[in-house]
N, C-alpha and C. Protein backbone atom coordinates (compact mmCIF):
# COMPACT_ATOMS: atom_id res chain seq x y z
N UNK A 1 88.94 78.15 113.53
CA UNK A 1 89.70 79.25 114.13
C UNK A 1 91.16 79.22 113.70
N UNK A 2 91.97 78.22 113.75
CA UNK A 2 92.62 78.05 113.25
C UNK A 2 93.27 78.44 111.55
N UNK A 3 92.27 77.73 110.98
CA UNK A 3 92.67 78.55 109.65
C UNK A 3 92.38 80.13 109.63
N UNK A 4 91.39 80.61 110.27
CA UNK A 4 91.40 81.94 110.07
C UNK A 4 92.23 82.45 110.88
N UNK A 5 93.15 82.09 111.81
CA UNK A 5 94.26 82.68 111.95
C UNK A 5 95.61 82.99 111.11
N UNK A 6 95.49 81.42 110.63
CA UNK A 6 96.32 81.22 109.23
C UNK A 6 96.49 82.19 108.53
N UNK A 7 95.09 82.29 108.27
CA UNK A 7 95.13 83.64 106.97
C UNK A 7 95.28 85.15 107.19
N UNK A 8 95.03 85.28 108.93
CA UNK A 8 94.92 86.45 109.11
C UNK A 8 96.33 87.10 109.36
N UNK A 9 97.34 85.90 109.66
CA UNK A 9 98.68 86.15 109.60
C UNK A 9 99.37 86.24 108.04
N UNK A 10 99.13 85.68 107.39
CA UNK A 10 99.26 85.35 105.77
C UNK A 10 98.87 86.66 105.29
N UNK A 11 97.93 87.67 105.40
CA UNK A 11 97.70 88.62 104.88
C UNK A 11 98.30 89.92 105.57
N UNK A 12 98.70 89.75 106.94
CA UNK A 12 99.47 90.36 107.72
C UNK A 12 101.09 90.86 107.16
N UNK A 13 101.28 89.10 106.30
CA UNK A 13 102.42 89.03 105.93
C UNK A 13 102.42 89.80 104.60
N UNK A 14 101.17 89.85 103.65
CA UNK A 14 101.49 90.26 102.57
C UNK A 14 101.43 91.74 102.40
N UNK A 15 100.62 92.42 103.62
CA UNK A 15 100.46 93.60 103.85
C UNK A 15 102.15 94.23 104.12
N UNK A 16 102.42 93.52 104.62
CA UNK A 16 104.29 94.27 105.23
C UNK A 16 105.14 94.11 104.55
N UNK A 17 104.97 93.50 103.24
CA UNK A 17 105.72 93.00 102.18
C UNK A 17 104.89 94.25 100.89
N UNK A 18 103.99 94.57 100.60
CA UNK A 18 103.58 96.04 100.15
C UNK A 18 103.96 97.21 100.43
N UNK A 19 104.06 97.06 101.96
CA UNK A 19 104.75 98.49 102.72
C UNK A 19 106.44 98.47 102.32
N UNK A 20 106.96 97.72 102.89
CA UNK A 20 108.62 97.35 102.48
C UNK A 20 109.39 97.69 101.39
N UNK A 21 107.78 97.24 100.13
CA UNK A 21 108.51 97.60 98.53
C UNK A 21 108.68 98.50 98.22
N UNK A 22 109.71 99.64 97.32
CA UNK A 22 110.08 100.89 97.15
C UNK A 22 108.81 101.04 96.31
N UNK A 23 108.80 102.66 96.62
CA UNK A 23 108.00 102.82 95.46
C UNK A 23 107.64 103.37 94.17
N UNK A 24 107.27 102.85 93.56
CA UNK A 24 106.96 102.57 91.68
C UNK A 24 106.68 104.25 91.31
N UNK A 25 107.22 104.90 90.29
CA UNK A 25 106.50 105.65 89.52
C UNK A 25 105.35 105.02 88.60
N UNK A 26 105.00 105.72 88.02
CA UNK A 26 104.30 105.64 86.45
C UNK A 26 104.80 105.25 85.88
N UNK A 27 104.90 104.23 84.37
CA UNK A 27 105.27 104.50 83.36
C UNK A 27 105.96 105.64 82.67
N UNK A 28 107.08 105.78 82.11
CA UNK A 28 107.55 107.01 81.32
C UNK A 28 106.46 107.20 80.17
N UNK A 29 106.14 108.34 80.08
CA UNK A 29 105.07 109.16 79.05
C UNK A 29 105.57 108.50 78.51
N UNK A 30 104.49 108.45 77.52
CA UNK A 30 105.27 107.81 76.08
C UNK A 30 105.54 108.70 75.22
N UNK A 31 104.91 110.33 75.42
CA UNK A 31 105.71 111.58 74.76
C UNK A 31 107.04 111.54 74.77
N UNK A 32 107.86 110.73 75.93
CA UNK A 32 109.05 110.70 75.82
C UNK A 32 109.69 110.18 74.78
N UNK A 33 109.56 109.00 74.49
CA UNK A 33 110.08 108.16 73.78
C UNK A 33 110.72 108.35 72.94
N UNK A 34 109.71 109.35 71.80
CA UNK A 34 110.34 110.18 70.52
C UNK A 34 112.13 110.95 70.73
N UNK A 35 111.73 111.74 71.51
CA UNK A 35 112.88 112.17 72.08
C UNK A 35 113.93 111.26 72.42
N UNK A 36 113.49 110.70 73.35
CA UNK A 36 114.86 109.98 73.53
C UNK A 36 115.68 108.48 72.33
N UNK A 37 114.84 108.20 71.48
CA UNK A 37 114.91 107.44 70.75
C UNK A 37 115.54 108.04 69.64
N UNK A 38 115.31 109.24 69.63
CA UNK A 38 116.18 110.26 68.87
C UNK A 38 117.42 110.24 69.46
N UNK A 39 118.00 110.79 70.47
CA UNK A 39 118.59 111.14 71.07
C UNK A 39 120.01 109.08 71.61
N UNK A 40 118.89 108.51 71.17
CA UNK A 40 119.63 106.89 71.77
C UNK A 40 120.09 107.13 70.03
N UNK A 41 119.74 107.41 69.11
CA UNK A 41 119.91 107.14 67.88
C UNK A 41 121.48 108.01 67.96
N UNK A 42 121.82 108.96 68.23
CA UNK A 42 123.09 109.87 68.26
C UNK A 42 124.14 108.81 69.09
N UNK A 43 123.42 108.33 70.06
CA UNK A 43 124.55 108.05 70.94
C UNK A 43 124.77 106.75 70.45
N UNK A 44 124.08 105.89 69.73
CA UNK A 44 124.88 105.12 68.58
C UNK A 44 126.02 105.30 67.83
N UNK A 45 126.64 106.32 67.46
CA UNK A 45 127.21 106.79 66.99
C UNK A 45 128.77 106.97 68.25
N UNK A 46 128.63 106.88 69.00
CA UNK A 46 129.68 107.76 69.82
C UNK A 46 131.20 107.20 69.73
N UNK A 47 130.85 105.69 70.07
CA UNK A 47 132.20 105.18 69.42
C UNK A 47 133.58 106.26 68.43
N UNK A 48 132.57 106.12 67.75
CA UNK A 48 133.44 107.23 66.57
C UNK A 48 134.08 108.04 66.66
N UNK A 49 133.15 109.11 67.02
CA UNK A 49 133.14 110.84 67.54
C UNK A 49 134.01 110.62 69.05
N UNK A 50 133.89 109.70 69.95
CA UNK A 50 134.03 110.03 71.30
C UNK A 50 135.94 109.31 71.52
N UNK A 51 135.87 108.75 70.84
CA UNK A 51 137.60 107.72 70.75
C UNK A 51 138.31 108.08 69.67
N UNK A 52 137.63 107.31 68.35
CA UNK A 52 138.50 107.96 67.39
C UNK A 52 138.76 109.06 67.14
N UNK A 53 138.19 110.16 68.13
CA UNK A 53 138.76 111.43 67.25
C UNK A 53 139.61 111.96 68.57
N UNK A 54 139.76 111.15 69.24
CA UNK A 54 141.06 112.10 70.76
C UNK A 54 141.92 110.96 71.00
N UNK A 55 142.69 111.76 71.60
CA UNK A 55 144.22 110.86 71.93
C UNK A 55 144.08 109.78 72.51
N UNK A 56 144.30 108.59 72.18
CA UNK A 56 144.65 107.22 73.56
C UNK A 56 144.99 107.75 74.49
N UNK A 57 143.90 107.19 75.48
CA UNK A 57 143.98 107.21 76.66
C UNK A 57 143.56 109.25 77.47
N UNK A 58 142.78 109.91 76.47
CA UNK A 58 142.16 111.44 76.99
C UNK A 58 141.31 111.20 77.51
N UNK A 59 141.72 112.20 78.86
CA UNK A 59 140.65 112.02 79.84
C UNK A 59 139.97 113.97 79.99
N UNK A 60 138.92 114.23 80.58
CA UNK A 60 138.53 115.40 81.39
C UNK A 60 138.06 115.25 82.37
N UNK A 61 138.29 116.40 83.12
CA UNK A 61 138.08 116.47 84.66
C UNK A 61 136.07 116.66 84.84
N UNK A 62 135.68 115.91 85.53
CA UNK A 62 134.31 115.86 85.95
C UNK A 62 134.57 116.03 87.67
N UNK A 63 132.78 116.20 87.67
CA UNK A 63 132.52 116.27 89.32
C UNK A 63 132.23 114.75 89.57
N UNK A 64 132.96 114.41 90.90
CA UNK A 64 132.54 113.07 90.88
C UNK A 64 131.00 112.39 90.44
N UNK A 65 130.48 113.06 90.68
CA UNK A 65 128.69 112.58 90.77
C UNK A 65 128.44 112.56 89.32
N UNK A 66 129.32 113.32 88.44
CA UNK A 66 129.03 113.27 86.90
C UNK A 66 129.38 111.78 86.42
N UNK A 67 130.13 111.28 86.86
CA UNK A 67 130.74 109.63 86.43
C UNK A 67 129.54 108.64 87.04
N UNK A 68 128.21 109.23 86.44
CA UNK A 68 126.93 108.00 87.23
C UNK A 68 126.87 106.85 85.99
N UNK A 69 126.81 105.98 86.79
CA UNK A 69 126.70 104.26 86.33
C UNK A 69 125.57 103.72 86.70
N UNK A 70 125.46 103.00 86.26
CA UNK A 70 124.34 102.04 86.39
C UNK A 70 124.67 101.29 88.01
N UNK A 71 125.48 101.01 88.70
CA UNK A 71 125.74 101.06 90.10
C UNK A 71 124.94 102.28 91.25
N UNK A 72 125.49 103.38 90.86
CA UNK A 72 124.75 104.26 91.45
C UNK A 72 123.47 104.31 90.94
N UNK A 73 122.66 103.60 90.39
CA UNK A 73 121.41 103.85 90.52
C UNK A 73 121.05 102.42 91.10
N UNK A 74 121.33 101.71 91.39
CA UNK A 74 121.14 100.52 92.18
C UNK A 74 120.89 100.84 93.56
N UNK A 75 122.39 101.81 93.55
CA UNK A 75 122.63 102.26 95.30
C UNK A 75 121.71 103.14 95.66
N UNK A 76 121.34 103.60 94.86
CA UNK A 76 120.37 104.73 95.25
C UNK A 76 118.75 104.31 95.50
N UNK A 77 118.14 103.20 94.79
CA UNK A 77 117.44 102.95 94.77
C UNK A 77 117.55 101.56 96.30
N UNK A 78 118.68 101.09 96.44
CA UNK A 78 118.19 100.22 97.81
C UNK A 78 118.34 101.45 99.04
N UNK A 79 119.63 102.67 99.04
CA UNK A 79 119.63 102.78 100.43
C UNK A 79 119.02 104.45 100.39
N UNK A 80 118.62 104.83 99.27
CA UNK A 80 117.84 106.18 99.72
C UNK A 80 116.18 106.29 99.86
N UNK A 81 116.53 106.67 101.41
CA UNK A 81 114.72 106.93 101.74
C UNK A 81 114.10 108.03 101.08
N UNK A 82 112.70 107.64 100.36
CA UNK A 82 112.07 108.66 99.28
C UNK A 82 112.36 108.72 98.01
N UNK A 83 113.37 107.49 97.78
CA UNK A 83 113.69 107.82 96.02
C UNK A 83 112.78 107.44 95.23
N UNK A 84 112.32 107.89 94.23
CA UNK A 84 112.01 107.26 93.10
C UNK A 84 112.35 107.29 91.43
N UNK A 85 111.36 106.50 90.87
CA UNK A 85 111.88 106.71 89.35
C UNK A 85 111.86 108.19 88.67
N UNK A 86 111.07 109.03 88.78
CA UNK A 86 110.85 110.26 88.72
C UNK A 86 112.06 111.55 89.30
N UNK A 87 112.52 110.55 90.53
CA UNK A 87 113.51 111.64 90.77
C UNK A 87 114.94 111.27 90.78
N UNK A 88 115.56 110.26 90.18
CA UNK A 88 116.11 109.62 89.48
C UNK A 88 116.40 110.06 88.16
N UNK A 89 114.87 110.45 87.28
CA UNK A 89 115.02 110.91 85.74
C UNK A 89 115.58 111.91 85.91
N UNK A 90 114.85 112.95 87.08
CA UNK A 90 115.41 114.20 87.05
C UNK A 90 117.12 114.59 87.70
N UNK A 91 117.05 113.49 88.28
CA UNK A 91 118.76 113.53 88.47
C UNK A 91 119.39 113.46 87.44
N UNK A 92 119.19 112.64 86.15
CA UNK A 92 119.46 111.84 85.40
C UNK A 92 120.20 113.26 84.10
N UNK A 93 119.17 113.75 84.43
CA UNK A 93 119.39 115.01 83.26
C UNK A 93 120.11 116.04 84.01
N UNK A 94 120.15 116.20 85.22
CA UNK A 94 121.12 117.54 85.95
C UNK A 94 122.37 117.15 85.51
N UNK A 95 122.33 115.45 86.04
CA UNK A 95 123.86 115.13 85.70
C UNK A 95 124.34 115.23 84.41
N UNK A 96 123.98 114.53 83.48
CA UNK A 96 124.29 114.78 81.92
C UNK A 96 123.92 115.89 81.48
N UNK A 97 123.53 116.91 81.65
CA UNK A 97 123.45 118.39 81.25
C UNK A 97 124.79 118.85 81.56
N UNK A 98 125.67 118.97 82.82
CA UNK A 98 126.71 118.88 82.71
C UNK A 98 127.81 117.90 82.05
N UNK A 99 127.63 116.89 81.74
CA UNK A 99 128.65 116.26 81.23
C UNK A 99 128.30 116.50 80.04
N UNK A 100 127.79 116.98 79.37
CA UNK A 100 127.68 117.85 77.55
C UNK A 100 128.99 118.88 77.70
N UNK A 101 128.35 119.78 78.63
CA UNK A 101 129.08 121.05 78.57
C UNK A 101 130.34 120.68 78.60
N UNK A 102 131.00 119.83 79.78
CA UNK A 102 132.33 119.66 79.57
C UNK A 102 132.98 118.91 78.62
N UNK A 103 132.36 117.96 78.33
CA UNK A 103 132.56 117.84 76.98
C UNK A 103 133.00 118.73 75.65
N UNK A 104 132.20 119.21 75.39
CA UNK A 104 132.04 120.21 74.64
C UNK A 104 133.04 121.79 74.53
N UNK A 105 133.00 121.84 75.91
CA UNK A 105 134.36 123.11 76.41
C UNK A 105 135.51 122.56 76.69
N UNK A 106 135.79 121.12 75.89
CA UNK A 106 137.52 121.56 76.28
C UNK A 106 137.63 120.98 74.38
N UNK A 107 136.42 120.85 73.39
CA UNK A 107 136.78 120.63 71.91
C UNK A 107 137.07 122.29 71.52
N UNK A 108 138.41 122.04 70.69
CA UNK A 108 138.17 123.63 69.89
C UNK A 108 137.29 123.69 68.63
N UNK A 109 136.76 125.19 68.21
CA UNK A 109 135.87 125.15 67.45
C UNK A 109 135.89 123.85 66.30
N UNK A 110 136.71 124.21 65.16
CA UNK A 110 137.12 122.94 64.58
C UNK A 110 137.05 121.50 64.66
N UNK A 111 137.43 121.22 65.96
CA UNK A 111 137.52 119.72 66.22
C UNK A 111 135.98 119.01 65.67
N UNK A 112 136.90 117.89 65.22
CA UNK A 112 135.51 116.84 64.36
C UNK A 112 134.57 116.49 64.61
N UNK A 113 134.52 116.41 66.16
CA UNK A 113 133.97 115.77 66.84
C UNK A 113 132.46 116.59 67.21
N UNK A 114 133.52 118.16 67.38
CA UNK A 114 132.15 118.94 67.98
C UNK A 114 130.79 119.04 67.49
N UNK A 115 130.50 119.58 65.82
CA UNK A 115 129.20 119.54 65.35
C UNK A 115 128.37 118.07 65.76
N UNK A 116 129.09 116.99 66.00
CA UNK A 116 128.36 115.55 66.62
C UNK A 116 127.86 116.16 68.03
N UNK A 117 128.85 116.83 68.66
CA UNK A 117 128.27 116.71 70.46
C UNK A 117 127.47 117.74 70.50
N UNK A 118 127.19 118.69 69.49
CA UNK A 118 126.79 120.10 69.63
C UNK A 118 124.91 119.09 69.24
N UNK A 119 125.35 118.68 68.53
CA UNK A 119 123.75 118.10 68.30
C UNK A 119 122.97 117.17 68.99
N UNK A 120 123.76 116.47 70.03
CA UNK A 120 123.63 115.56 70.51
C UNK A 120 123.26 116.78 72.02
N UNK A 121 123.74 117.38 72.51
CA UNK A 121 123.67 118.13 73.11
C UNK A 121 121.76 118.79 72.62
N UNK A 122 121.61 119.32 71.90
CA UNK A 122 120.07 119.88 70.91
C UNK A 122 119.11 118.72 71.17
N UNK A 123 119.75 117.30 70.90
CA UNK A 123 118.75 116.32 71.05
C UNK A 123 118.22 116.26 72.59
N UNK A 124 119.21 116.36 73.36
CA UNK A 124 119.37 116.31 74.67
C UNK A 124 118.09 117.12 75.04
N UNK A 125 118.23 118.29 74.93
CA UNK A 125 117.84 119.65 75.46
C UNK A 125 116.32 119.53 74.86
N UNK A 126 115.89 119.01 73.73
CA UNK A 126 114.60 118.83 73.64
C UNK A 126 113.84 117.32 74.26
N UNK A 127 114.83 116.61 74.67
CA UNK A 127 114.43 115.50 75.18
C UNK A 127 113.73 116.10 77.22
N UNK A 128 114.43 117.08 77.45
CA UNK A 128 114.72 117.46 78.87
C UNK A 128 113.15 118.90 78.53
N UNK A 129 113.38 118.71 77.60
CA UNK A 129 111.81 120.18 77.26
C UNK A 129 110.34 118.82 77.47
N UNK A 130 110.61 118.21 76.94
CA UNK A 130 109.23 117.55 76.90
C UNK A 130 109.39 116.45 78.22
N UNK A 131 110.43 116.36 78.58
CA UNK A 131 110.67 115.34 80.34
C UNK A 131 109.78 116.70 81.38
N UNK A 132 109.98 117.69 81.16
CA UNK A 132 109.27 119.09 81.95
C UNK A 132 107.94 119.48 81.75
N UNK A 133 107.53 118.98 80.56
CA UNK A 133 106.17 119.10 79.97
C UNK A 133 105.50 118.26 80.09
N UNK A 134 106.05 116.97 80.16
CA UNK A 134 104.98 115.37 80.51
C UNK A 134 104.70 115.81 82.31
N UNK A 135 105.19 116.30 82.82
CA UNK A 135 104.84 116.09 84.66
C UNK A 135 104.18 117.56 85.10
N UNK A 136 103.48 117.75 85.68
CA UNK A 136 102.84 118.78 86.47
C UNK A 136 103.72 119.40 87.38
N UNK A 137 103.66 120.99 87.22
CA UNK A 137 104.80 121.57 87.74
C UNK A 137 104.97 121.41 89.07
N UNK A 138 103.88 121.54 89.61
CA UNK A 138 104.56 120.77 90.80
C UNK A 138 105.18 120.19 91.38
N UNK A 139 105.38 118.55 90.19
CA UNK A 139 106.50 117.88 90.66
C UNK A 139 107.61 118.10 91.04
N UNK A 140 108.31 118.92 90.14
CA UNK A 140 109.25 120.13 89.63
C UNK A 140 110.48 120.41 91.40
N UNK A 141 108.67 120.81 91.86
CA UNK A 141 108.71 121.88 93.05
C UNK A 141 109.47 120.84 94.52
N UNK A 142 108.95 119.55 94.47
CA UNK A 142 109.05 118.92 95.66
C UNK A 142 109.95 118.56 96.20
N UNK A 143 110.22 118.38 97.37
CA UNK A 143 111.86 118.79 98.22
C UNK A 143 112.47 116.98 98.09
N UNK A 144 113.47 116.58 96.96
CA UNK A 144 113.73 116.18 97.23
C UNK A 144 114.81 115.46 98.53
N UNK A 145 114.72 114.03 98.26
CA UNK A 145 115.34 113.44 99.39
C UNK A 145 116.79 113.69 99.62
N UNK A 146 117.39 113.82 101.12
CA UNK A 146 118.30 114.55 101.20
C UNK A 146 119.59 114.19 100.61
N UNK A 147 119.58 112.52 100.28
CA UNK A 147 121.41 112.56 99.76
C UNK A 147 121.12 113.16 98.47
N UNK A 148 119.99 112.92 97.93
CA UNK A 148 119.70 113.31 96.10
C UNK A 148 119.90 115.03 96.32
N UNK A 149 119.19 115.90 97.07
CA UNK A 149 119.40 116.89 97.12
C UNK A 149 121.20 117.55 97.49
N UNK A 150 121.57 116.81 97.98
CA UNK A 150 123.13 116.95 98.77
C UNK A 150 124.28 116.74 97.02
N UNK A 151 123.46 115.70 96.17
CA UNK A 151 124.30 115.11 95.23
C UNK A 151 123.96 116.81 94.44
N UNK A 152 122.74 117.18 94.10
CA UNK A 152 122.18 118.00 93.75
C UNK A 152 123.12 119.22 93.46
N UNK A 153 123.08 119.82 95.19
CA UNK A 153 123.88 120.78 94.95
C UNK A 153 125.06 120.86 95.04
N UNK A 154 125.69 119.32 95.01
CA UNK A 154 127.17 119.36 94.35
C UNK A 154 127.36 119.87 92.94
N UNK A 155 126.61 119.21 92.40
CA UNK A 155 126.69 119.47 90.49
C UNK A 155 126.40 120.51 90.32
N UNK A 156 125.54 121.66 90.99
CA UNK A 156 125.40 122.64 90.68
C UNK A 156 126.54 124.08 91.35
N UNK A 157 127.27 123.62 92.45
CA UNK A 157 128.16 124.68 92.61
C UNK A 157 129.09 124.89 91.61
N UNK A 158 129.89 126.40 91.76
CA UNK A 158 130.73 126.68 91.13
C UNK A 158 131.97 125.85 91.33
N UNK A 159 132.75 126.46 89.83
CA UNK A 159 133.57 124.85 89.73
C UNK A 159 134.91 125.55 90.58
N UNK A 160 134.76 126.75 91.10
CA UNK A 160 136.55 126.92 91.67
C UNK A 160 135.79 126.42 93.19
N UNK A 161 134.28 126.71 93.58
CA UNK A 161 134.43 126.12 94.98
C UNK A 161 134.45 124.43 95.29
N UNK A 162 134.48 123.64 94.18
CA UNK A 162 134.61 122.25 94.14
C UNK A 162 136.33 122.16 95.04
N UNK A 163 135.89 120.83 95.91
CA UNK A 163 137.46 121.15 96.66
C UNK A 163 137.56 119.87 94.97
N UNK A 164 139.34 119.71 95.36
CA UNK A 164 140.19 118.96 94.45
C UNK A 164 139.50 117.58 94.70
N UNK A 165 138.99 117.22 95.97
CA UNK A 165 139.11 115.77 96.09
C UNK A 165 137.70 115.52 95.22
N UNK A 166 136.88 116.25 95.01
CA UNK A 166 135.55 115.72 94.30
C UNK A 166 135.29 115.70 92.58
N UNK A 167 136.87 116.12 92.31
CA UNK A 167 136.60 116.00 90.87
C UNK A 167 137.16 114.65 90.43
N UNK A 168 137.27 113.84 88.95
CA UNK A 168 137.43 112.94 88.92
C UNK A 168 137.70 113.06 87.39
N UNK A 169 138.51 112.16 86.76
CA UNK A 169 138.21 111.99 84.97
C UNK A 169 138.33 110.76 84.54
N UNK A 170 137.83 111.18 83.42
CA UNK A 170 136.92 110.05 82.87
C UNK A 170 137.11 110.66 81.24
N UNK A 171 137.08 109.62 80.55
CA UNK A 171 137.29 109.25 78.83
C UNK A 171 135.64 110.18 78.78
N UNK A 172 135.80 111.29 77.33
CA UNK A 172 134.33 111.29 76.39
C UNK A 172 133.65 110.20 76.41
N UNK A 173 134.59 108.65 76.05
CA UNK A 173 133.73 107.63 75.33
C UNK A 173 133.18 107.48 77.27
N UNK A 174 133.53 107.10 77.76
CA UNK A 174 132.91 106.18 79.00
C UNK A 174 131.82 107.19 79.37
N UNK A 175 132.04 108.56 79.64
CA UNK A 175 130.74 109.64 80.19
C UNK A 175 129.55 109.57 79.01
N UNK A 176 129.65 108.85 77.83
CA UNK A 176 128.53 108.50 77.09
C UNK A 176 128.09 107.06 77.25
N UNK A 177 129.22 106.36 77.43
CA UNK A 177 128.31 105.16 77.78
C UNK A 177 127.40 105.27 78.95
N UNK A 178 128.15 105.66 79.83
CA UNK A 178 127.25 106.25 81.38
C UNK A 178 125.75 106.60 80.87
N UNK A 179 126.45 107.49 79.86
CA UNK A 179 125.10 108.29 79.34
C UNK A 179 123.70 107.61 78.89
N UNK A 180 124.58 106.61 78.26
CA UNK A 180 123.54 105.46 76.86
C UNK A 180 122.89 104.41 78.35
N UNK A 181 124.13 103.69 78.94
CA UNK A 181 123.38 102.80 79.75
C UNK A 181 122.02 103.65 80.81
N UNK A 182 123.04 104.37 81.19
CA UNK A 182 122.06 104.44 82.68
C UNK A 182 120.22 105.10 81.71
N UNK A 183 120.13 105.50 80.70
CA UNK A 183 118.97 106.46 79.67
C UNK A 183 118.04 105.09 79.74
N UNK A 184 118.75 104.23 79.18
CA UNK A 184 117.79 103.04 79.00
C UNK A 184 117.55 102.14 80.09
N UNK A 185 117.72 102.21 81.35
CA UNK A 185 117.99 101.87 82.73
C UNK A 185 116.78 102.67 83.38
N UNK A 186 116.81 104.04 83.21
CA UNK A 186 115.71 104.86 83.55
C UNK A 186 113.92 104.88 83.07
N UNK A 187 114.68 104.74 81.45
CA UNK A 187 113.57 104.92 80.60
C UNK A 187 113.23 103.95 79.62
N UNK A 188 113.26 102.80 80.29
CA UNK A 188 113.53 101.58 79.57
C UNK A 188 111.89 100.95 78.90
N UNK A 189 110.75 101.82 79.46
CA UNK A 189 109.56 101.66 78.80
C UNK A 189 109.93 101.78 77.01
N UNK A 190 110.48 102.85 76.88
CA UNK A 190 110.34 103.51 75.98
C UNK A 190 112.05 102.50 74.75
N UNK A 191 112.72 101.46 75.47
CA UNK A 191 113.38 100.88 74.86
C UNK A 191 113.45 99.23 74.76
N UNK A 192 111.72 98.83 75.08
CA UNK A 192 111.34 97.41 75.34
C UNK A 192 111.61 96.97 73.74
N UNK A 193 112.39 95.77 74.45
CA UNK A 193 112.75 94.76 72.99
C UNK A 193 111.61 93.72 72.44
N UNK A 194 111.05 94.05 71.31
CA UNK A 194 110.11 92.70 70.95
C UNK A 194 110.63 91.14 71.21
N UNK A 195 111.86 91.17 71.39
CA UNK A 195 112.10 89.34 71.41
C UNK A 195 111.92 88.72 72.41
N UNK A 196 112.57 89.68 73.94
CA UNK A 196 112.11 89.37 75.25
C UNK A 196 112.71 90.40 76.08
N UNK A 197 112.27 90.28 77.10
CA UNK A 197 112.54 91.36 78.12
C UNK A 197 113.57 91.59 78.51
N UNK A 198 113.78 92.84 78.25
CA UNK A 198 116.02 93.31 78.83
C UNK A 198 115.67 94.16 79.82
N UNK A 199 117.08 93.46 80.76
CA UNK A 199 117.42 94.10 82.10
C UNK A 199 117.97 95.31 81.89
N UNK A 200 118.25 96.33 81.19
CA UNK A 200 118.73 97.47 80.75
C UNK A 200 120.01 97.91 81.97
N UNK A 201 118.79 97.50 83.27
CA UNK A 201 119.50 98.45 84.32
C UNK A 201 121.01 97.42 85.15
N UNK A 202 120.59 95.96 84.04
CA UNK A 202 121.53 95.12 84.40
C UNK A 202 123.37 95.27 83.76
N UNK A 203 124.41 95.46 84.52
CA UNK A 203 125.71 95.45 84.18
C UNK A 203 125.90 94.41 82.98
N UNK A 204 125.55 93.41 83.26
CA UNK A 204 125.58 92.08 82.60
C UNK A 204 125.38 92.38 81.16
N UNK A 205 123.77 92.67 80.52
CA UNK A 205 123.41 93.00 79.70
C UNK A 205 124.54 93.92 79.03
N UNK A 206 124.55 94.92 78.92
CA UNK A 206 125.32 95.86 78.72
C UNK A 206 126.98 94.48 78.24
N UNK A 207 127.64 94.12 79.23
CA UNK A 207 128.74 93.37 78.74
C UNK A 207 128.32 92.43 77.90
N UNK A 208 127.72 91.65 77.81
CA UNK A 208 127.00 90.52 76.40
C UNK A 208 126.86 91.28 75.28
N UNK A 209 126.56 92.89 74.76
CA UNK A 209 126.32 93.40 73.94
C UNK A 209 127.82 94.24 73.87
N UNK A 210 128.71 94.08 74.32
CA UNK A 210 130.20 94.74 74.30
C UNK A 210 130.25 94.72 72.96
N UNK A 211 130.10 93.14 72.17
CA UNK A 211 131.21 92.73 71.28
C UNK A 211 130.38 93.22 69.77
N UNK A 212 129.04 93.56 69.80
CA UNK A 212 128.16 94.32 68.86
C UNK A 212 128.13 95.63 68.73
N UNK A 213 128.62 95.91 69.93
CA UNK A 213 129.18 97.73 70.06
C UNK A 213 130.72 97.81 69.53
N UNK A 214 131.36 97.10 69.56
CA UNK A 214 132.56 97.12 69.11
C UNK A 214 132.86 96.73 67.29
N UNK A 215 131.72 96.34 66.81
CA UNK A 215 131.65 95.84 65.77
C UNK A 215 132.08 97.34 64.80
N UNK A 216 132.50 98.03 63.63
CA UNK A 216 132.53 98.40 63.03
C UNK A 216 130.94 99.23 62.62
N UNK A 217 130.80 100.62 63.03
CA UNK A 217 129.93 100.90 61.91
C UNK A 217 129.80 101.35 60.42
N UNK A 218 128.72 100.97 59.80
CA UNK A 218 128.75 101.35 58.10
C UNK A 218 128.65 103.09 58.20
């Protein structure tokens, strides 16, 4: 009797420890991959295009929620009820769909930089066609959870009804790193390393690889 109490508490325990754990999407399609591997391939590049070609120290004005880090998806994932990886991706792209545009609208035609963001932007936009095409429309449809929905229709109001206190700026280069980290943080199926397993969604990672990003490209 005894041991089968043992166990009947022991499985009690492992049952409430199943319930507790957030929960898992799917795997990212692997239709994705193409896309975004395309699209990680541009943002290799940004260094270049995103610093060397604007003034020390240029900033533009964003909505706060546009400056997402790899922090806010931490936070989001311990204290929002109903989140998941799926609605996360799709945050993922509301937010950086805007941070293109502004980007992009304060380069004048000319500037060097633009034919880079204009394409990078194209890569984007077919990466976000086939993220809509891998899931059943439905998904599409479902009410997300309320701070995600609240963040939601921040990014989407008009920009004169934004009060002053919610905008924020931020460097081209940093709203792409945002960009690069948090992509492979999300969709990190699709950026598994053969040597061993990377924390993508880890800060850490990201700083150990500073000094290879900083390296000179050919």
């Amino acid at each position: 009797m005894v041991q089968l109490s043992t166990s009947v508490c022991l499985l009690g325990g492992l049952l409430g420890l199943f319930l507790l754990a957030p929960v898992r999407m799917a795997p990212t399609p692997a239709s994705m991959c193409t896309p975004l591997k395309t699209l990680n391939d541009s943002l290799s590049h940004r260094r270049r295009y995103m610093k060397h070609n604007f003034p020390i120290n240029y900033t533009i004005r964003v909505h706060h929620s546009e400056v997402f880090k790899l922090s806010n998806i931490s936070r989001m994932r311990l204290q929002v009820e109903g989140v998941d990886e799926l609605v996360l991706q799709r945050l993922w792209f509301q937010v950086n769909q805007g941070v293109l545009k502004k980007i992009i609208r304060v380069m004048p035609e000319r500037h060097p930089s633009r034919p880079y963001t204009a394409e990078l932007e194209r890569r984007f936009r077919d990466a976000e066609g086939v993220f809509v095409q891998s899931h059943p429309t439905e998904v599409f449809q479902q009410e997300l959870p309320e701070a995600i929905q609240d963040t939601w229709d921040h990014l989407t109001e008009e920009p004169d009804r934004v009060p002053e206190s919610r905008w924020r700026f931020a460097t081209p280069k940093s709203l792409l790193d945002n960009f690069c980290h948090t992509m492979h943080c999300l969709f990190s199926e699709c950026f598994a390393s053969t040597e061993a397993q990377q924390d993508y969604c880890s800060v850490s990672y990201w700083r150990k690889g500073r000094k290879k990003d900083l390296q000179p490209e050919s």
